[in-house]
N, C-alpha and C. Protein backbone atom coordinates (compact mmCIF):
# COMPACT_ATOMS: atom_id res chain seq x y z
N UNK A 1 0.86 -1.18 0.00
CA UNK A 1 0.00 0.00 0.00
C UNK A 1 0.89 1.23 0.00
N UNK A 2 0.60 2.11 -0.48
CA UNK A 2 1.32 3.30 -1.04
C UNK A 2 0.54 3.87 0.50
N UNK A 3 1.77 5.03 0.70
CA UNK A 3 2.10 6.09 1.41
C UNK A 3 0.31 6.95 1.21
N UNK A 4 0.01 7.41 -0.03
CA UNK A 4 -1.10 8.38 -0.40
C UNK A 4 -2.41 7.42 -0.25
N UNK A 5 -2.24 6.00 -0.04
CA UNK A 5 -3.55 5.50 0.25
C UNK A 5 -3.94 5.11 1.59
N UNK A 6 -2.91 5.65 2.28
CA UNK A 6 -3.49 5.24 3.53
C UNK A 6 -4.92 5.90 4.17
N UNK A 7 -5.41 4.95 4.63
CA UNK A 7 -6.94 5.67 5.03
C UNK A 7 -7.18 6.02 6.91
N UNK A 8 -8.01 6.26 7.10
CA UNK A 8 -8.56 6.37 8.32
C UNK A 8 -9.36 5.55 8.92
N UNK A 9 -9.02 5.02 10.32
CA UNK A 9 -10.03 4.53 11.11
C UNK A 9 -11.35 4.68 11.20
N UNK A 10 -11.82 3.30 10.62
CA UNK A 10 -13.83 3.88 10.93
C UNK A 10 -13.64 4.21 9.13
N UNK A 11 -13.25 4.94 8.54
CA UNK A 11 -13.77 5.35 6.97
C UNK A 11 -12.55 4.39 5.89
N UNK A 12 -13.14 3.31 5.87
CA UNK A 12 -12.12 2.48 4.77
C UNK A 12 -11.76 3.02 3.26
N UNK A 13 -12.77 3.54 2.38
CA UNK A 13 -12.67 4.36 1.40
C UNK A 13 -11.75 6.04 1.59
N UNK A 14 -11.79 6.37 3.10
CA UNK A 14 -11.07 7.90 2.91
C UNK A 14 -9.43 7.46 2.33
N UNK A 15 -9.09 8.35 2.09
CA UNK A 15 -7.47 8.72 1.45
C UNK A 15 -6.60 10.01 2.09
N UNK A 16 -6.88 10.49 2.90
CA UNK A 16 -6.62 11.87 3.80
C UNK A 16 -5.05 12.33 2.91
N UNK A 17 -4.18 11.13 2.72
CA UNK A 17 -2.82 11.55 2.53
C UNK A 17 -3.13 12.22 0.58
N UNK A 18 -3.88 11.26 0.20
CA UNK A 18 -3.96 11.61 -1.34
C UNK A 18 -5.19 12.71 -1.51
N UNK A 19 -6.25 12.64 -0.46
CA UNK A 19 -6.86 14.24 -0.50
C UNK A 19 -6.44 15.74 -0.46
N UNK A 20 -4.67 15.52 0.82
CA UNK A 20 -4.11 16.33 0.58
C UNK A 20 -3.64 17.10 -0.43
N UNK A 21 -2.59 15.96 -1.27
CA UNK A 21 -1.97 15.99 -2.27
C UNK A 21 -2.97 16.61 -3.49
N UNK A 22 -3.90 16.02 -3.61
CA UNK A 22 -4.54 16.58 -4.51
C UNK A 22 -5.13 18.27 -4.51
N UNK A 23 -5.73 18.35 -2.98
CA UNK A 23 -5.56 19.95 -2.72
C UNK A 23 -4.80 20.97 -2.91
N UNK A 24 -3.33 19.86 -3.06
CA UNK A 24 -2.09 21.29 -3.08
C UNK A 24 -1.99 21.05 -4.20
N UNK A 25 -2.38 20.17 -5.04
CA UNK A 25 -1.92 20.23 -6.76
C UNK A 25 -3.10 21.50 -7.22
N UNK A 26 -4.55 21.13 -6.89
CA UNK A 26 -5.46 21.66 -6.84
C UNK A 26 -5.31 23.48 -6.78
N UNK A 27 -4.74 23.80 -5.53
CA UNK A 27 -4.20 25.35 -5.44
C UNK A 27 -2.85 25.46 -5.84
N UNK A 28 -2.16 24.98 -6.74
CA UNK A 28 -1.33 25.59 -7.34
C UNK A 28 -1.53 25.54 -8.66
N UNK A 29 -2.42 24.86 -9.31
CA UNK A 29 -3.19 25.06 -10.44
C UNK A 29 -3.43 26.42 -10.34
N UNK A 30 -4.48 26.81 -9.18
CA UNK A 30 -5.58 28.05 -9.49
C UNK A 30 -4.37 28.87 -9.06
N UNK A 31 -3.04 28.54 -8.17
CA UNK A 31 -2.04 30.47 -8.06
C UNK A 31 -1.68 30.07 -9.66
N UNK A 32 -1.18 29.47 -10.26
CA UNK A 32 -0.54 29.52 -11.48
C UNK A 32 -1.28 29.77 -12.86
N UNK A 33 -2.63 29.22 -12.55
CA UNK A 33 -3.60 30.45 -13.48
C UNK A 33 -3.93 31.81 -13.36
N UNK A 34 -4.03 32.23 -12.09
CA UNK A 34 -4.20 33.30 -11.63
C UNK A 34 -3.34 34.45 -12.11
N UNK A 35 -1.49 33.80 -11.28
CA UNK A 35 -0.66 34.75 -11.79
C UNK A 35 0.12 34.74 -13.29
N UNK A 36 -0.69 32.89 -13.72
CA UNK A 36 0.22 33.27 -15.47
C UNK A 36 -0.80 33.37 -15.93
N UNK A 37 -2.24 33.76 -16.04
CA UNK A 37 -3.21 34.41 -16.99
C UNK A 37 -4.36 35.27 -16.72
N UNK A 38 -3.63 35.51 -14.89
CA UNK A 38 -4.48 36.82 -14.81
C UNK A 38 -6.08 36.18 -14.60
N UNK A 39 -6.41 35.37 -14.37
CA UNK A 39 -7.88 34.43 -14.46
C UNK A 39 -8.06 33.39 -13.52
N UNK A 40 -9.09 33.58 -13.29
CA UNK A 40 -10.20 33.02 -12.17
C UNK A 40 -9.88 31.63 -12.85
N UNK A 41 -9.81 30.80 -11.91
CA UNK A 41 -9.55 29.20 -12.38
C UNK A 41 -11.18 28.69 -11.79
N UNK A 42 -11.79 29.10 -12.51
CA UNK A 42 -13.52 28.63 -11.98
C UNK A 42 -14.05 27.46 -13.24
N UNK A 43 -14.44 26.25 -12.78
CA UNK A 43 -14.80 25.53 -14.07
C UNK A 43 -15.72 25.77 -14.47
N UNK A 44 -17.25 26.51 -14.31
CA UNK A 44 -17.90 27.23 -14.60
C UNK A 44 -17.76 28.00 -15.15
N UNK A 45 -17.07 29.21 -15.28
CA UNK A 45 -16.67 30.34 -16.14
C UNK A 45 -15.70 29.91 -17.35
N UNK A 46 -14.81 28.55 -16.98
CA UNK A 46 -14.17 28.16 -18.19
C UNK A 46 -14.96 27.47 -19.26
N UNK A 47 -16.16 26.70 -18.98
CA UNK A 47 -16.86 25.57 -19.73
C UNK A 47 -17.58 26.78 -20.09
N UNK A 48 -18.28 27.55 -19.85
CA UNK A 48 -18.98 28.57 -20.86
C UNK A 48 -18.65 29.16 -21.92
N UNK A 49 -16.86 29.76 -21.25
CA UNK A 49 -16.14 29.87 -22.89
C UNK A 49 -16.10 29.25 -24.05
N UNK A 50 -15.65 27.70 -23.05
CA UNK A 50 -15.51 26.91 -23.94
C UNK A 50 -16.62 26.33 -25.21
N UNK A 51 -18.16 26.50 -24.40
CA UNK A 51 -19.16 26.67 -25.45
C UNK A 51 -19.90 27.87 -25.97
N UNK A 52 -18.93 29.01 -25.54
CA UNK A 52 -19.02 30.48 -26.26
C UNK A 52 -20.69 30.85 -25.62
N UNK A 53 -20.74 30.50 -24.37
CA UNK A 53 -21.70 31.21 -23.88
C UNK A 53 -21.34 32.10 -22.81
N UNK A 54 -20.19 32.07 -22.42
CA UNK A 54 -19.71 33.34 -21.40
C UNK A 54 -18.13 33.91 -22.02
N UNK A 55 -18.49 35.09 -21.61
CA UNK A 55 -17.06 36.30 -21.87
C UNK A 55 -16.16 35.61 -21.05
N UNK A 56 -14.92 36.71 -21.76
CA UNK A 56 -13.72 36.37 -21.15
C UNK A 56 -12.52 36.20 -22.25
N UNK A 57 -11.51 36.44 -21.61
CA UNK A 57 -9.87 36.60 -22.46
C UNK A 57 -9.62 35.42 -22.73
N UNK A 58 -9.96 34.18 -22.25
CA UNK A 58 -9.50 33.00 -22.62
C UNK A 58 -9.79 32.60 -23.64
N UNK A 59 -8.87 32.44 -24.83
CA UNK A 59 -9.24 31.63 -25.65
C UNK A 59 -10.27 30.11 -25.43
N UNK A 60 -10.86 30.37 -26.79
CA UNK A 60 -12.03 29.03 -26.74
C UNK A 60 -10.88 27.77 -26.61
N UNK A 61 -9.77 27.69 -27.79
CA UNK A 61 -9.31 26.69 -27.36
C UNK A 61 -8.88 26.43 -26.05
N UNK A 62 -8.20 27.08 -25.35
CA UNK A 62 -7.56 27.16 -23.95
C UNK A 62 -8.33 26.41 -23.33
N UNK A 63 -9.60 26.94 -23.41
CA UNK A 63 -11.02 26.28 -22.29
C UNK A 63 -10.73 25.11 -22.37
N UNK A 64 -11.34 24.59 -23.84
CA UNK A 64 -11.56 23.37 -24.16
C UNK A 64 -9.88 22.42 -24.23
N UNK A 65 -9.24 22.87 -23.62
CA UNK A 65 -7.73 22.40 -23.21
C UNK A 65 -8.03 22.21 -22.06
N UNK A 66 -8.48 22.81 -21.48
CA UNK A 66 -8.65 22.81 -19.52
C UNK A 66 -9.33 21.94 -19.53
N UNK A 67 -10.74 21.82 -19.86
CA UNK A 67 -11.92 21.21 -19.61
C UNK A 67 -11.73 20.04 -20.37
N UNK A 68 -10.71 19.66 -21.10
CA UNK A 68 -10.25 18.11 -21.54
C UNK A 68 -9.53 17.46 -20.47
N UNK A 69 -8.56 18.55 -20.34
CA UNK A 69 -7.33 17.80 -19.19
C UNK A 69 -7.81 17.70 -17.36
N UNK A 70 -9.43 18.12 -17.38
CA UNK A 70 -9.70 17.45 -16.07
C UNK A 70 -9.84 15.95 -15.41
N UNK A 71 -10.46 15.39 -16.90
CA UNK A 71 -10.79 13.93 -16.77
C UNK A 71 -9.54 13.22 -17.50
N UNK A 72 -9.12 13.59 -18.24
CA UNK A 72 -7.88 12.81 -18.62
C UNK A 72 -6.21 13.01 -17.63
N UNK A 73 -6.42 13.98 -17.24
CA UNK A 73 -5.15 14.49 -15.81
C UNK A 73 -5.89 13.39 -14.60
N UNK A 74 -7.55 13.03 -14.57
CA UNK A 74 -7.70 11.92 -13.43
C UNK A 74 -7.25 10.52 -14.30
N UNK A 75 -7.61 10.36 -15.60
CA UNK A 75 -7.08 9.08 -15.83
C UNK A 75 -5.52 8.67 -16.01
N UNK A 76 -4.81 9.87 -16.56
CA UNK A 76 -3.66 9.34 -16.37
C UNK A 76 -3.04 9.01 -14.94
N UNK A 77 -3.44 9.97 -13.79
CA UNK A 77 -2.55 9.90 -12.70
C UNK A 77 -3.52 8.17 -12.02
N UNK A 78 -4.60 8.16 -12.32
CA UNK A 78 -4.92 6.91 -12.11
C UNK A 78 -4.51 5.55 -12.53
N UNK A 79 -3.75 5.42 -13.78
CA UNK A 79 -3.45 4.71 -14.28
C UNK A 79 -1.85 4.30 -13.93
N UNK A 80 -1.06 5.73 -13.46
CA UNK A 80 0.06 5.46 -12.87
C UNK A 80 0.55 5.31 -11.86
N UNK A 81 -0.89 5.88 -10.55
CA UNK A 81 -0.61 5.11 -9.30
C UNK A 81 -1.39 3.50 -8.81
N UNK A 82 -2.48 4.05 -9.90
CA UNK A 82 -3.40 2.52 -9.59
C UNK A 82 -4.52 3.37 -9.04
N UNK A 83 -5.81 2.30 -9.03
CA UNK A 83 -6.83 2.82 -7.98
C UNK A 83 -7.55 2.57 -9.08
N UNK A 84 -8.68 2.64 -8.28
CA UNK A 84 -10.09 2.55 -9.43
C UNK A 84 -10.37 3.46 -10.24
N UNK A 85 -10.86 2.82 -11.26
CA UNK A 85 -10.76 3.57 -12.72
C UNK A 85 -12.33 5.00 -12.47
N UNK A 86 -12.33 5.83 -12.84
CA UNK A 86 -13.33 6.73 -12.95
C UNK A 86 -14.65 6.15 -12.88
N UNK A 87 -15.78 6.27 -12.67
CA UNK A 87 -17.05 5.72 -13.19
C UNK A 87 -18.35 6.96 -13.49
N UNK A 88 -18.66 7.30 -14.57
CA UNK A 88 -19.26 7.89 -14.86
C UNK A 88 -20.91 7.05 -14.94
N UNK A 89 -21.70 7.96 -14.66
CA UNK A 89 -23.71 8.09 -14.60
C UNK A 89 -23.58 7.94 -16.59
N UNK A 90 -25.20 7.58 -16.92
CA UNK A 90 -25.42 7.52 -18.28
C UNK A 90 -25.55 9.21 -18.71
N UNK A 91 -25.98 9.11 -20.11
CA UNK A 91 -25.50 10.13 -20.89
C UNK A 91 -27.27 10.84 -20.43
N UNK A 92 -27.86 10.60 -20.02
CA UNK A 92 -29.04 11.28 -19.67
C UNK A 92 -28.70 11.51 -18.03
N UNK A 93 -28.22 11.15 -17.50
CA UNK A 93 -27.96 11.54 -15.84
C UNK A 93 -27.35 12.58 -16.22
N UNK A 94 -26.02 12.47 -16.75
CA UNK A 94 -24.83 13.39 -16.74
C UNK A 94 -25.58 14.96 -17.96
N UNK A 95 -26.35 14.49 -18.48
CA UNK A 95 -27.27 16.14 -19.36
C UNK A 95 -27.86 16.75 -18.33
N UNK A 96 -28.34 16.00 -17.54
CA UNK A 96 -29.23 16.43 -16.44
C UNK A 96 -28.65 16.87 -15.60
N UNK A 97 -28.02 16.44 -15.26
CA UNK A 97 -26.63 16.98 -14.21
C UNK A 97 -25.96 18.06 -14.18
N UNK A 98 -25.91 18.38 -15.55
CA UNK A 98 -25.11 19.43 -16.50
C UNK A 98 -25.92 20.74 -16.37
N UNK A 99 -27.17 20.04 -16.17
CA UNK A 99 -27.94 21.50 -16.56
C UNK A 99 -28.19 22.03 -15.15
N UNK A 100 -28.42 21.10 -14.04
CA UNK A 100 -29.03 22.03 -12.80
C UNK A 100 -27.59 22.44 -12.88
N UNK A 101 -27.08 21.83 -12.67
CA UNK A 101 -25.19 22.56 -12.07
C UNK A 101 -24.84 23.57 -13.04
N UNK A 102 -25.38 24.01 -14.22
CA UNK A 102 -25.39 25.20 -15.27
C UNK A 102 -26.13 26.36 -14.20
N UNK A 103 -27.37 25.88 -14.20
CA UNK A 103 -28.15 26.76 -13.52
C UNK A 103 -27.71 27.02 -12.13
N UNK A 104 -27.23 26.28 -11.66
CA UNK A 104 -26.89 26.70 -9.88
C UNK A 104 -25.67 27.70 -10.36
N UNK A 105 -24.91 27.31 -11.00
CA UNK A 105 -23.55 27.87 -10.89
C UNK A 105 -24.13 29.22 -11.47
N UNK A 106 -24.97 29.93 -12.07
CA UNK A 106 -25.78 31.13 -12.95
C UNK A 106 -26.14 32.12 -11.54
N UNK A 107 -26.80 30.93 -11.13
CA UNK A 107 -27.00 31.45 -10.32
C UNK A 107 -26.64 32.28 -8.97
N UNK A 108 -25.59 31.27 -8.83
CA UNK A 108 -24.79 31.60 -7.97
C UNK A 108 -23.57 32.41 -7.90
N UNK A 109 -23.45 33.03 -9.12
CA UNK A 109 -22.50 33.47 -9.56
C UNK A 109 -20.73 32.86 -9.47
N UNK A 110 -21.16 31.62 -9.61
CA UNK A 110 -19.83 30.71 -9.94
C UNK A 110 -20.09 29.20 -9.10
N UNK A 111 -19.13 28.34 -9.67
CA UNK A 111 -19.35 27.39 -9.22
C UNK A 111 -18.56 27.57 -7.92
N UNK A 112 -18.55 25.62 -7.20
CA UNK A 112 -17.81 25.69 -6.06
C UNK A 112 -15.96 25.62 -6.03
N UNK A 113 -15.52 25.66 -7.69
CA UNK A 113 -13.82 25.75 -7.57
C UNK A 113 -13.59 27.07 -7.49
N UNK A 114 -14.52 27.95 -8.34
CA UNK A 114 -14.40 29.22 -8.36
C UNK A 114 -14.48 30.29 -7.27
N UNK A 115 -15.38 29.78 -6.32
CA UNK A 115 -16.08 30.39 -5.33
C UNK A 115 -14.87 29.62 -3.73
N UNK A 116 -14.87 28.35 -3.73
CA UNK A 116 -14.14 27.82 -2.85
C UNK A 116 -12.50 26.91 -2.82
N UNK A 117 -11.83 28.01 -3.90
CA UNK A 117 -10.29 27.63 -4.12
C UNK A 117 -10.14 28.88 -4.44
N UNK A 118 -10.96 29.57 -5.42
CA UNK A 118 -9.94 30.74 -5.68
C UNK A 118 -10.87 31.90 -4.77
N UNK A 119 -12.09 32.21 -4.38
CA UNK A 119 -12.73 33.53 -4.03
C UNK A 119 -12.12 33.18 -2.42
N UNK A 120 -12.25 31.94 -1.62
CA UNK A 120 -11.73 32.00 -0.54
C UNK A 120 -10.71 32.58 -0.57
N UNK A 121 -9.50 32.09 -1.38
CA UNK A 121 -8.17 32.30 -0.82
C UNK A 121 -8.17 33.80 -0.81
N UNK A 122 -8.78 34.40 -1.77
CA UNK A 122 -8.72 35.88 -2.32
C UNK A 122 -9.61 36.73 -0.89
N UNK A 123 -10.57 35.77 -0.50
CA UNK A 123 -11.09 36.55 1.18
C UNK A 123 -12.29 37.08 0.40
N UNK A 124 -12.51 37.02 -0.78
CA UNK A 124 -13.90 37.56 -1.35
C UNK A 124 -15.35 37.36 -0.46
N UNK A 125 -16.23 38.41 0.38
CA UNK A 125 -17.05 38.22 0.56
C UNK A 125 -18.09 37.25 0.19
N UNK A 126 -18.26 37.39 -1.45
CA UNK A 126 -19.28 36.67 -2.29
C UNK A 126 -18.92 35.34 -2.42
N UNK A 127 -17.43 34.96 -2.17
CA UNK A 127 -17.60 33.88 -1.65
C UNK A 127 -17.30 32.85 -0.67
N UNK A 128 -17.16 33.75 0.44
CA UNK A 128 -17.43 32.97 1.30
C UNK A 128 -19.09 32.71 1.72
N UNK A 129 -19.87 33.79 1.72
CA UNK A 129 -21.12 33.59 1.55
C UNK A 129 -21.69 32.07 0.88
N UNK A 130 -21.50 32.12 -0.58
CA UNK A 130 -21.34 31.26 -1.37
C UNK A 130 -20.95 29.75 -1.00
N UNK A 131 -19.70 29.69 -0.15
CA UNK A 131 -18.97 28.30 0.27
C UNK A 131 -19.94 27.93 1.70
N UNK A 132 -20.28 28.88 2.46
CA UNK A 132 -21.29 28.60 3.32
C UNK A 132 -22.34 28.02 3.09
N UNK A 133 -23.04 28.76 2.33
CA UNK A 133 -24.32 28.14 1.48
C UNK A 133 -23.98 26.81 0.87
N UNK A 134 -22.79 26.36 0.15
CA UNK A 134 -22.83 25.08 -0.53
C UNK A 134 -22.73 24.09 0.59
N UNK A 135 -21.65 24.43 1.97
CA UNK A 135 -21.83 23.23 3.09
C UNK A 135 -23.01 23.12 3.63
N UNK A 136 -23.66 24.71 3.98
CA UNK A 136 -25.08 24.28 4.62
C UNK A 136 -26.05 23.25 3.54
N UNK A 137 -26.03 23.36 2.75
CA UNK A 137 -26.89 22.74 2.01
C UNK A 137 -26.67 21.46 1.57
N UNK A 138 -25.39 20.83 1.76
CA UNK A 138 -24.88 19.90 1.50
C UNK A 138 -25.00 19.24 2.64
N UNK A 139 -24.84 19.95 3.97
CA UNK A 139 -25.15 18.66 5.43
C UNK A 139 -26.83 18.55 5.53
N UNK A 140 -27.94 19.76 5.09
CA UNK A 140 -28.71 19.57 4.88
C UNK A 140 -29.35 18.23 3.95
N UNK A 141 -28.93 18.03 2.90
CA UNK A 141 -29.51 16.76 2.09
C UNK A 141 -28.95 15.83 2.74
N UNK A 142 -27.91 15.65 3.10
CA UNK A 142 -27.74 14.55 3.86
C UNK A 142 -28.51 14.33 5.02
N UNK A 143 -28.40 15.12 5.86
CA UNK A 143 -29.62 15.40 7.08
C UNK A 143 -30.76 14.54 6.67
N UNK A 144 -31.23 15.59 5.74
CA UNK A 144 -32.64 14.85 4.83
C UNK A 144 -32.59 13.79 4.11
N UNK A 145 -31.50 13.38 3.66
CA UNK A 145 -31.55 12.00 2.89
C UNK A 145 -31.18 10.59 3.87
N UNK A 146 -30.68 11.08 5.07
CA UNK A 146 -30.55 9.73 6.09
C UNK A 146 -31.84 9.54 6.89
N UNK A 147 -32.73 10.95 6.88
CA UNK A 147 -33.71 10.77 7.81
C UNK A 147 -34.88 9.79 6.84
N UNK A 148 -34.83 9.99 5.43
CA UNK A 148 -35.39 9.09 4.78
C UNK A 148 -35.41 7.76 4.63
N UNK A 149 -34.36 7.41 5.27
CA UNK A 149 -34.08 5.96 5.19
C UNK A 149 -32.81 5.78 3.90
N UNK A 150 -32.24 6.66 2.94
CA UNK A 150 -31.30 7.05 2.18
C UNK A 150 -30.32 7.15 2.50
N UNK A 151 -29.67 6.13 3.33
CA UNK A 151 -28.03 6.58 3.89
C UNK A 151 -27.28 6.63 2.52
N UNK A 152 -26.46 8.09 3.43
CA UNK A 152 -25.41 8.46 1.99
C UNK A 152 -24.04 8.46 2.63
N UNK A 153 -24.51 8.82 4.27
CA UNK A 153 -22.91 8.42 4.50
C UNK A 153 -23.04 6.71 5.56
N UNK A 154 -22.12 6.64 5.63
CA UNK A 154 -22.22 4.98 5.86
C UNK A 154 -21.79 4.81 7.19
């Protein structure tokens, strides 16, 4: 067992050492977009470019460079440490999926990388507001989805 898979007592699936790792790859992505293009590393604001429905300096290709190398940057590093392969929902989950998370993120004026990697670090009011609202609402469904008889956490 590798060093990055070690897990935690009580949660057999956590990874704490490779959650790290991925956080600090994670924020040095968004300082190194930030300070080499001047831009919000929000995947929301990039996937709009990328289908020329939102402004912005980024080239269309660029986007659609980013928004390729999310799932293929998880399959390669998956493939070279090991671990289970990705698993994606059908092509009607994932439209559907696409669209409330279009609309939340509209709404919200950015998604949660945008709002909780780069507006935190930056101390932005709007989003910390924002990152509040996504945990409250997130222990909420759970709340509500265990009281249903729906365990989501185990």
């Amino acid at each position: 067992m590798s060093l990055l898979a070690t897990t935690l007592p009580g949660f057999p699936e956590a990874a704490p050492l490779a959650g790290l790792a991925g956080g600090v790859l994670i924020g040095m992505a968004a300082a190194l977009m930030l300070l080499g293009a001047g831009r919000i590393a929000g995947v929301s604001g990039i996937a709009a470019r990328a289908f020329g429905i939102g402004s912005g300096t980024m080239p269309r290709f660029g986007a659609w460079a980013f928004l390729i190398g999310l799932p293929l940057g998880a399959l390669i590093v998956t493939s070279l440490i090991g671990g289970a392969a990705p698993r994606f929902a059908g092509p009607v989950t994932l439209a559907i999926a696409g669209l409330v998370v279009g609309i939340g993120t509209r709404l919200g004026g950015g998604c949660t990388s945008g709002h909780g990697v780069c507006g935190m670090s930056r101390l932005s009011q709007r989003s910390l507001v924002a990152v509040a609202t996504f945990m409250a609402t997130g222990m909420a469904t759970v709340a509500a989805m265990n009281a249903l008889g729906l365990k989501v956490l185990r």
